[in-house]
PDB file of N, CA and C in Angstrom:
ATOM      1  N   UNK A   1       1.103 -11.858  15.191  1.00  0.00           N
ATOM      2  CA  UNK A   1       0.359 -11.176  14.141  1.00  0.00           C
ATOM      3  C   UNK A   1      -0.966 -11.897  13.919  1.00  0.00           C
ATOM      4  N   UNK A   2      -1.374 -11.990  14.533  1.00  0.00           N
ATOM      5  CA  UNK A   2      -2.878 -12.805  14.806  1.00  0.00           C
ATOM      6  C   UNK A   2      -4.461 -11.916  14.422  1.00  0.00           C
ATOM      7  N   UNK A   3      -4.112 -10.484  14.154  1.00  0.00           N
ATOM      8  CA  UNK A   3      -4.893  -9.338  13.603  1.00  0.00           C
ATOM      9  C   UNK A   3      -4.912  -9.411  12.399  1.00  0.00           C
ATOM     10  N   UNK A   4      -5.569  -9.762  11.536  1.00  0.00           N
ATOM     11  CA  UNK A   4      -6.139  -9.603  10.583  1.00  0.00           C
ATOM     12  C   UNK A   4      -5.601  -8.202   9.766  1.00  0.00           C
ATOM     13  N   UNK A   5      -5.316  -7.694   8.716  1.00  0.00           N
ATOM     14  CA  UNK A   5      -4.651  -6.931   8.633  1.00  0.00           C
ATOM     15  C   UNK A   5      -5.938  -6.099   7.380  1.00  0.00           C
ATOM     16  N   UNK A   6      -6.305  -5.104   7.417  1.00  0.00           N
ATOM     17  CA  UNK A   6      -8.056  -4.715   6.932  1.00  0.00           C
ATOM     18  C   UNK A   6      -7.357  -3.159   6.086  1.00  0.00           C
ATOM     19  N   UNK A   7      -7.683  -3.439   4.879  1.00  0.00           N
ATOM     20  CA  UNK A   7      -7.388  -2.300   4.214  1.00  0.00           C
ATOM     21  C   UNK A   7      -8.272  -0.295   4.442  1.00  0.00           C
ATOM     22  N   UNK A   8      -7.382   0.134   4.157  1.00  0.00           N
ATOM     23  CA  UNK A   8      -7.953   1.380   4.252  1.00  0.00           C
ATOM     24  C   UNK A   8      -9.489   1.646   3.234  1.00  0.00           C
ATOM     25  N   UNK A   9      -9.812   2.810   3.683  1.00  0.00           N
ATOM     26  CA  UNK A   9     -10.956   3.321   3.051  1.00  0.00           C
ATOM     27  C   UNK A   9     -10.633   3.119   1.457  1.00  0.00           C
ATOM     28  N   UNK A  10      -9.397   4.296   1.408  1.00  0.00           N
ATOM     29  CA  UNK A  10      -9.121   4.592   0.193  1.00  0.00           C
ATOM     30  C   UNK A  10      -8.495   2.868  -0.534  1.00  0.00           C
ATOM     31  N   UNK A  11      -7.466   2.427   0.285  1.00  0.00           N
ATOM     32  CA  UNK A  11      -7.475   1.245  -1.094  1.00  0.00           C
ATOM     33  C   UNK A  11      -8.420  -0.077  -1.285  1.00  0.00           C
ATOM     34  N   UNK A  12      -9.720   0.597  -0.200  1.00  0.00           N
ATOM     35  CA  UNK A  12     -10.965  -0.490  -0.913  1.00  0.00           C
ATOM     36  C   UNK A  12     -11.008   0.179  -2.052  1.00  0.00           C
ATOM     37  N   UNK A  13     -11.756   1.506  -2.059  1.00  0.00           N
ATOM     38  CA  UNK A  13     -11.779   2.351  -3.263  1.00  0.00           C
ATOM     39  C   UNK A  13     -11.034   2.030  -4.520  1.00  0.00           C
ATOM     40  N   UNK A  14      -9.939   1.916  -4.048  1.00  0.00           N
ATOM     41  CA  UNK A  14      -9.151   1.678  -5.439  1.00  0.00           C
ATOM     42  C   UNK A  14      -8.908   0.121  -5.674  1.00  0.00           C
ATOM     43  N   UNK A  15      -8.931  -0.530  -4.437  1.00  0.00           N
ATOM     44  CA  UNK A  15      -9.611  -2.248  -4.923  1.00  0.00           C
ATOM     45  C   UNK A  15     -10.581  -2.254  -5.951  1.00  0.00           C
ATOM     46  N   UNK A  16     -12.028  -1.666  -5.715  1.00  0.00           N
ATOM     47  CA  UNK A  16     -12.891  -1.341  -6.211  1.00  0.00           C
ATOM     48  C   UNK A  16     -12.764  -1.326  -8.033  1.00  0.00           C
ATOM     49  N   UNK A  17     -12.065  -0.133  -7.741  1.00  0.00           N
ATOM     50  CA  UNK A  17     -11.932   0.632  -9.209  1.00  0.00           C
ATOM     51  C   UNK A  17     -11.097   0.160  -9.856  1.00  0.00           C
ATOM     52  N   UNK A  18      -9.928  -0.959  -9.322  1.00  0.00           N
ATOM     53  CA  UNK A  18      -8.956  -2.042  -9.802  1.00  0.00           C
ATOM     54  C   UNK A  18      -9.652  -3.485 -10.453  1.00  0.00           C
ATOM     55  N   UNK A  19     -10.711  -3.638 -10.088  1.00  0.00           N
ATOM     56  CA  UNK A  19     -11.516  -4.741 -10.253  1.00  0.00           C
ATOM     57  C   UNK A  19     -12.077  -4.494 -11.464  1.00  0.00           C
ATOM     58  N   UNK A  20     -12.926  -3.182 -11.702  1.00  0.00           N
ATOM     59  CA  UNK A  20     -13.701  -2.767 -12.656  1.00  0.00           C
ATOM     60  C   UNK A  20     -13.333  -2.706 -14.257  1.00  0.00           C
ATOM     61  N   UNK A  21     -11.918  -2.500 -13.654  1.00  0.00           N
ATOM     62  CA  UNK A  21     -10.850  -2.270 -14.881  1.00  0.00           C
ATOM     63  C   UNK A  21     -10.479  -3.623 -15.607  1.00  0.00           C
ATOM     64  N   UNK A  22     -10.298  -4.547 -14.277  1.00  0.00           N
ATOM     65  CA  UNK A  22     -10.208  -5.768 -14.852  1.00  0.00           C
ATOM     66  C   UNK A  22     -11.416  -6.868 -15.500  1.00  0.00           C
ATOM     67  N   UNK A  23     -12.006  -6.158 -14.729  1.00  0.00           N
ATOM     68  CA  UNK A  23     -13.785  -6.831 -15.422  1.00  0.00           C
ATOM     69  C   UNK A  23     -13.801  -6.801 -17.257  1.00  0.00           C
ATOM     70  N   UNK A  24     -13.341  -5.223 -17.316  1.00  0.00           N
ATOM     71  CA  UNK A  24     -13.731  -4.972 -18.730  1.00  0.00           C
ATOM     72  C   UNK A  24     -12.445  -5.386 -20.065  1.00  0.00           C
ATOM     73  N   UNK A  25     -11.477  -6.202 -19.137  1.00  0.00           N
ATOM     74  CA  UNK A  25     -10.229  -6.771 -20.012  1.00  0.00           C
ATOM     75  C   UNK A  25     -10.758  -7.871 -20.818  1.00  0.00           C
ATOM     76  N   UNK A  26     -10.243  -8.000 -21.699  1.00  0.00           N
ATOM     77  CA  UNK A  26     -10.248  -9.383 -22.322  1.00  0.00           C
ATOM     78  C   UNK A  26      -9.402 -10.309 -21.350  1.00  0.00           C
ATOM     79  N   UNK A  27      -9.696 -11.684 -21.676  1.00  0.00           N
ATOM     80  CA  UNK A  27      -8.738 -12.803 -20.991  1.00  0.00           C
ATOM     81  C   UNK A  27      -7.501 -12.442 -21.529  1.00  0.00           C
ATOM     82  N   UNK A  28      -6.903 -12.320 -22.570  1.00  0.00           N
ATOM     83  CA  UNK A  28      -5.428 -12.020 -22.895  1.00  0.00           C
ATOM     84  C   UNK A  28      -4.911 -10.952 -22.061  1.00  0.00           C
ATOM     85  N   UNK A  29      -6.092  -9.747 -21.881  1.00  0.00           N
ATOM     86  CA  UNK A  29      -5.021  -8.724 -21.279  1.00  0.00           C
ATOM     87  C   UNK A  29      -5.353  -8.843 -19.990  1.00  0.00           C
ATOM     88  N   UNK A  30      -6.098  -9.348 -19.586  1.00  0.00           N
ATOM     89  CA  UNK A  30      -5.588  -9.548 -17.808  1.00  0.00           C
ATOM     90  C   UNK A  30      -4.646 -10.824 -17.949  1.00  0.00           C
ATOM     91  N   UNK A  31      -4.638 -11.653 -18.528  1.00  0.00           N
ATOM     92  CA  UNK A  31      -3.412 -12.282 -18.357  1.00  0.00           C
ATOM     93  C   UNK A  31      -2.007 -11.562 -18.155  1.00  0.00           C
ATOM     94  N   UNK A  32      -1.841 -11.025 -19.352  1.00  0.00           N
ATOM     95  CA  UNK A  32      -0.822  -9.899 -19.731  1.00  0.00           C
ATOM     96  C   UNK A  32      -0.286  -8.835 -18.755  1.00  0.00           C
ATOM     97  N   UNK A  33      -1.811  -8.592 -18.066  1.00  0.00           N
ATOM     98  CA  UNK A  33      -1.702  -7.742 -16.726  1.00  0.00           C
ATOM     99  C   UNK A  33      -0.688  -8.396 -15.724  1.00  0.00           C
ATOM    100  N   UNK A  34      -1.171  -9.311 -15.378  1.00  0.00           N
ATOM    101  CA  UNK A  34      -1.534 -10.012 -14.452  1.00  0.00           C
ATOM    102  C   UNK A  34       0.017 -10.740 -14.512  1.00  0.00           C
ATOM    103  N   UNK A  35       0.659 -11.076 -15.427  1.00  0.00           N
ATOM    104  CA  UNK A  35       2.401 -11.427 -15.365  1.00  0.00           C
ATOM    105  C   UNK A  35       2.563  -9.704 -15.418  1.00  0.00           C
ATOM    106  N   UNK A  36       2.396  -8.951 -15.720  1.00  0.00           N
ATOM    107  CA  UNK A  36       3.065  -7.555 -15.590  1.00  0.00           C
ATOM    108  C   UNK A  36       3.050  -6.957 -13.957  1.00  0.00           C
ATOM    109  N   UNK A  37       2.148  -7.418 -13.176  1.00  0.00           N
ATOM    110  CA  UNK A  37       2.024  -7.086 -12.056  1.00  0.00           C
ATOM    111  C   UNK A  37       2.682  -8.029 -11.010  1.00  0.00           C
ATOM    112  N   UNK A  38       2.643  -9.036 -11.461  1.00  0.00           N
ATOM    113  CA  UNK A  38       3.846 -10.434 -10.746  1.00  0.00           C
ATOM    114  C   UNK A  38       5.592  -9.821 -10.832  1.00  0.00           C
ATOM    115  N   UNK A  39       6.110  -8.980 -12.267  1.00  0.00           N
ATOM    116  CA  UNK A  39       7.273  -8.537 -12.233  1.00  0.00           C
ATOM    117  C   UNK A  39       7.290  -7.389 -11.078  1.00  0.00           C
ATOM    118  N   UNK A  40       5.925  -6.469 -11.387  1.00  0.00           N
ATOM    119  CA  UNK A  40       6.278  -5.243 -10.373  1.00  0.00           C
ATOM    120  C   UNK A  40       6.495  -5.745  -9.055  1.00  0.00           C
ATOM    121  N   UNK A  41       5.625  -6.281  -8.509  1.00  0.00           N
ATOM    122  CA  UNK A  41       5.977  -6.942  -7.124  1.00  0.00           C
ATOM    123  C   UNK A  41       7.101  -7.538  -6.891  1.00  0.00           C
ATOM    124  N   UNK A  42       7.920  -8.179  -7.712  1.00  0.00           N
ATOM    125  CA  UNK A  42       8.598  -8.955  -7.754  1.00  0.00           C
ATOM    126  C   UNK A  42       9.791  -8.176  -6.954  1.00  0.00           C
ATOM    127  N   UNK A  43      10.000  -6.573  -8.149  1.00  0.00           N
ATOM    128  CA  UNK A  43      11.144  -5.678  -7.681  1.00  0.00           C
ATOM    129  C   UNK A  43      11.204  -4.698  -6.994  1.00  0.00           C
ATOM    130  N   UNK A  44       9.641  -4.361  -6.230  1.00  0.00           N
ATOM    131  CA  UNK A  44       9.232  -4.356  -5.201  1.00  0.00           C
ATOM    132  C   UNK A  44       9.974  -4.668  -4.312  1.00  0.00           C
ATOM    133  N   UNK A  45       9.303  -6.235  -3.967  1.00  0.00           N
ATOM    134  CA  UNK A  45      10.466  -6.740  -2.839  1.00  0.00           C
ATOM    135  C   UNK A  45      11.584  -6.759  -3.206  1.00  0.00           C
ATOM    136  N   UNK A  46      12.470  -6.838  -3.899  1.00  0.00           N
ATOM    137  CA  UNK A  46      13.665  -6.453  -4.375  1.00  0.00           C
ATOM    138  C   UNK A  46      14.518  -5.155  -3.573  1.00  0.00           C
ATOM    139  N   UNK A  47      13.678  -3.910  -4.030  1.00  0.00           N
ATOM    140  CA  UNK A  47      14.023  -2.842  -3.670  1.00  0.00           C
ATOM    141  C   UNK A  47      13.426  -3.010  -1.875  1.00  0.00           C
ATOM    142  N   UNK A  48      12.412  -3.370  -1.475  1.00  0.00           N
ATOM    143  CA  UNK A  48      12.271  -3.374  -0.268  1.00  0.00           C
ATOM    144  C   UNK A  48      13.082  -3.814   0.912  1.00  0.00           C
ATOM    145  N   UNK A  49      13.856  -5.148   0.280  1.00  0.00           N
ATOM    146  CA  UNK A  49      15.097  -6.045   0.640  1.00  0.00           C
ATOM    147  C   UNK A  49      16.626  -5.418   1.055  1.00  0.00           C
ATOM    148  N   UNK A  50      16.283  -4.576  -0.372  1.00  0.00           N
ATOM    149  CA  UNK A  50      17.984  -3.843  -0.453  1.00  0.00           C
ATOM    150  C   UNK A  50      17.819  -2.902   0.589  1.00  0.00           C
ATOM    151  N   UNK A  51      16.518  -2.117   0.500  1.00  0.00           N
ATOM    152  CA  UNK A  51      16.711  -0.991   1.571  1.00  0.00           C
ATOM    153  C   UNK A  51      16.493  -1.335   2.930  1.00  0.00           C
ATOM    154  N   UNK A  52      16.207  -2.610   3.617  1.00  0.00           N
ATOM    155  CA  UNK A  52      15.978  -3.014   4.910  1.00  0.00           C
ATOM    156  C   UNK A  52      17.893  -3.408   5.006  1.00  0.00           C
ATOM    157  N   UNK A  53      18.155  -3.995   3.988  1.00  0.00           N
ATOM    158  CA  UNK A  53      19.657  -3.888   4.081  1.00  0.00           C
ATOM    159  C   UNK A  53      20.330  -2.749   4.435  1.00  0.00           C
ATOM    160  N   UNK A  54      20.365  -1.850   3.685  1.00  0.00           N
ATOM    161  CA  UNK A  54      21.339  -0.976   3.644  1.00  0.00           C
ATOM    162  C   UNK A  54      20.732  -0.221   5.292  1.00  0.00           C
ATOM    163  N   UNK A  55      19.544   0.273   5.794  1.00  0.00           N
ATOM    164  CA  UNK A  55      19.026   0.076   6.978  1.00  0.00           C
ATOM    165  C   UNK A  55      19.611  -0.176   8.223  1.00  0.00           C
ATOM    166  N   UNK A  56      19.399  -1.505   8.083  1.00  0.00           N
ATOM    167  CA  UNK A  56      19.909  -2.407   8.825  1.00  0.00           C
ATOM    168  C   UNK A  56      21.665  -2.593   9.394  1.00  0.00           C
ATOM    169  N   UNK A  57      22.600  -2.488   7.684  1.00  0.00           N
ATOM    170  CA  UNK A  57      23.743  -2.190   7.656  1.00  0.00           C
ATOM    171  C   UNK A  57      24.154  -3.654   7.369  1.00  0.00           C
ATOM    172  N   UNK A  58      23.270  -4.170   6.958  1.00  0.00           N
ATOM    173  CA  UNK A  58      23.631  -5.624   6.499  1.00  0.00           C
ATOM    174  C   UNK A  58      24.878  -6.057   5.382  1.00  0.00           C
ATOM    175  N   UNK A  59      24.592  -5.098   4.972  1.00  0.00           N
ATOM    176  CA  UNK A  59      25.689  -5.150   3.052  1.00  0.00           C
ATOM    177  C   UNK A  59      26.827  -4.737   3.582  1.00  0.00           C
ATOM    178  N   UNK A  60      27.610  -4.791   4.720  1.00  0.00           N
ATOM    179  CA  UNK A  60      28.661  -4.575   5.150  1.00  0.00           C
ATOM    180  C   UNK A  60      29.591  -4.979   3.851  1.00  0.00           C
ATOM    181  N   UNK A  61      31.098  -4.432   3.938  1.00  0.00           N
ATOM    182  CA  UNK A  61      31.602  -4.772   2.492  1.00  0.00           C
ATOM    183  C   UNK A  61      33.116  -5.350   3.743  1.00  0.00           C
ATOM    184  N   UNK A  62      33.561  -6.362   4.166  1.00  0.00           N
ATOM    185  CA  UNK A  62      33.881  -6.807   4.761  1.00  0.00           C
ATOM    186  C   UNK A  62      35.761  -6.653   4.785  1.00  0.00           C
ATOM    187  N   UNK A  63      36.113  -6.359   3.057  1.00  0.00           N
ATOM    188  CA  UNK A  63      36.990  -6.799   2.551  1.00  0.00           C
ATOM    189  C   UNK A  63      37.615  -5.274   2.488  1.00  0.00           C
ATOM    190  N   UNK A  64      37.601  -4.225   3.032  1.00  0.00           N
ATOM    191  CA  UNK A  64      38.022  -3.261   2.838  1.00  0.00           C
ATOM    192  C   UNK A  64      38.552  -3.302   4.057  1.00  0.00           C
ATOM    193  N   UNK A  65      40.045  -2.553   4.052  1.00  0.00           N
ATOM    194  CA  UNK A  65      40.782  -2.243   5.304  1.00  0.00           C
ATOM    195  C   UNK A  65      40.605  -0.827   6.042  1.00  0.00           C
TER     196      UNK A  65
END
């Protein structure tokens, strides 16, 4: 993975317009943001995890006959 990985048109755009938003926060609420967006990601990968599991067939339930 040695490619550089270069966002689309559209989510510069909304990089863009993500920035702007944060420009005009106070320090409290991009803080505020900013742990609010650490949880979303968080369960994000969460949910991304479970479903490469279930996928995969990883969550085997072992104990059933």
């Amino acid at each position: 993975m040695n490619q550089a990985i270069e966002l689309t048109l559209e989510q510069e755009f909304n990089l863009r317009c993500f920035a702007e938003q944060v420009k005009q926060m106070s320090r409290e609420q991009a803080q505020e943001f900013l742990i609010e967006q650490h949880r979303l990601m968080m369960i994000q990968k969460t949910m991304y995890q479970d479903l490469l599991k279930q996928e995969w067939k990883l969550d085997v339930n072992f104990t059933s006959p």
